[in-house]
C-alpha atoms as a PDB file:
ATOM      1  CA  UNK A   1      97.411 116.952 118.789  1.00  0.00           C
ATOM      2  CA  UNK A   2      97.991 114.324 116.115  1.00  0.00           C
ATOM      3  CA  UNK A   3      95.632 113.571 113.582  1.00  0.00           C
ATOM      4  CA  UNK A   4      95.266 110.530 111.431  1.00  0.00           C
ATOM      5  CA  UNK A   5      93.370 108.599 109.019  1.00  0.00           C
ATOM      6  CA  UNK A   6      93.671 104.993 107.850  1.00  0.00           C
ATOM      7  CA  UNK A   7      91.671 103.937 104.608  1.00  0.00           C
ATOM      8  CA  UNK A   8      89.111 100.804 105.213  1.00  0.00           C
ATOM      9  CA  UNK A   9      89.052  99.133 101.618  1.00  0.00           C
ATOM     10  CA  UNK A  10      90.340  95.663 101.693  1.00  0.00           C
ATOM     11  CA  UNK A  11      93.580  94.701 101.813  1.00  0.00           C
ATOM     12  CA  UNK A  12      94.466  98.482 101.701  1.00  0.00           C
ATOM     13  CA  UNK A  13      97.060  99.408 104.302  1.00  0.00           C
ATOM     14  CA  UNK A  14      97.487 103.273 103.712  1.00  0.00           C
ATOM     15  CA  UNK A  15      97.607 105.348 106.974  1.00  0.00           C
ATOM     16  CA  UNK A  16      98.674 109.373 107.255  1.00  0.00           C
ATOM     17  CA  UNK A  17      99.509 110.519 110.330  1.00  0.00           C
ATOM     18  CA  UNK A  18      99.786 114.749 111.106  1.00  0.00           C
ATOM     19  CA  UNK A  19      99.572 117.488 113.102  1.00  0.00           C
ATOM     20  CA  UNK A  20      97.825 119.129 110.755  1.00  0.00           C
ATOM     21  CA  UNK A  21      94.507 118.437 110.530  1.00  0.00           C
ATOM     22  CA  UNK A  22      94.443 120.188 106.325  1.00  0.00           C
ATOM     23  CA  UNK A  23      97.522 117.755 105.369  1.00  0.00           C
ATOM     24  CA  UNK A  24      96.115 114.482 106.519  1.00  0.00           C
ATOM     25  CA  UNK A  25      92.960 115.299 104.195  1.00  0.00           C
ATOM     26  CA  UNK A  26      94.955 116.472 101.352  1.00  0.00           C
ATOM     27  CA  UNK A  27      96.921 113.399 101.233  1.00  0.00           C
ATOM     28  CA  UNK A  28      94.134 111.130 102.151  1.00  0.00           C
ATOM     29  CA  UNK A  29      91.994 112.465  98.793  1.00  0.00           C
ATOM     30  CA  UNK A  30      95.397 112.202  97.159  1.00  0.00           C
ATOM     31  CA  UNK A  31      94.890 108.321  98.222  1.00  0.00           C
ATOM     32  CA  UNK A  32      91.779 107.728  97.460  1.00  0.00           C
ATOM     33  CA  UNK A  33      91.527 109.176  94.177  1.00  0.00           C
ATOM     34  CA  UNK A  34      95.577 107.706  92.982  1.00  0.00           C
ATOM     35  CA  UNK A  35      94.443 104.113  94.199  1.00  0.00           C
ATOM     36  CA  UNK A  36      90.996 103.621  94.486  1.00  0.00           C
ATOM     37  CA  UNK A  37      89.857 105.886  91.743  1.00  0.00           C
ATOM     38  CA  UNK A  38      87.085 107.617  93.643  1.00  0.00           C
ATOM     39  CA  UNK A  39      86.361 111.254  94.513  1.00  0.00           C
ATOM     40  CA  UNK A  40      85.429 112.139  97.917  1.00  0.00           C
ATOM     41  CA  UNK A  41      84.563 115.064  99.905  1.00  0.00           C
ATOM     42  CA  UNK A  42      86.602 116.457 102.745  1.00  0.00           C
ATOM     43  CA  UNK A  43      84.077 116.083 105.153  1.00  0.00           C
ATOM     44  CA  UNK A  44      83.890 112.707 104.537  1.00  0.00           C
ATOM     45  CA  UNK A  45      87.726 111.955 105.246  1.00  0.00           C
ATOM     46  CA  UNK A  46      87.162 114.311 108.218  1.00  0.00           C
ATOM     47  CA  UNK A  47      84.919 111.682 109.546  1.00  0.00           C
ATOM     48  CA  UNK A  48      87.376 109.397 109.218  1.00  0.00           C
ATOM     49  CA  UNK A  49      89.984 111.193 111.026  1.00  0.00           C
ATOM     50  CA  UNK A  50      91.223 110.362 114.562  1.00  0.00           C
ATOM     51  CA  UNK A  51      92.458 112.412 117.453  1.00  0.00           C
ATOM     52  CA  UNK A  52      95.379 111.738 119.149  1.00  0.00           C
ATOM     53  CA  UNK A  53      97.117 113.429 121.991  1.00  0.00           C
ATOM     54  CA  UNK A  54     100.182 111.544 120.447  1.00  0.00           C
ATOM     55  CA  UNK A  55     101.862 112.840 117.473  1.00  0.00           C
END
């Protein structure tokens, strides 16, 4: 099962896609903090993330 998660600032076009469900959070606080300068919790990006039978 794939996992993904796109940030929804403006004009932001970031998108991970994984299998793992740990590595698309990792990179998607990675994100968030690099570029937008904010801290956020994992179980807020988990909230974000989409299921996928696709990987």
């Amino acid at each position: 099962m794939a996992h993904q998660f796109e940030c929804d600032e403006p004009d932001c076009d970031f998108l991970v896609r994984s299998s793992s469900n740990e590595e698309v959070i990792q990179f998607a606080r990675a994100h968030l903090r690099d570029v937008h300068g904010g801290r956020v919790e994992s179980s807020d990006i988990d909230g974000g993330i989409e299921r996928s039978d696709a990987a």
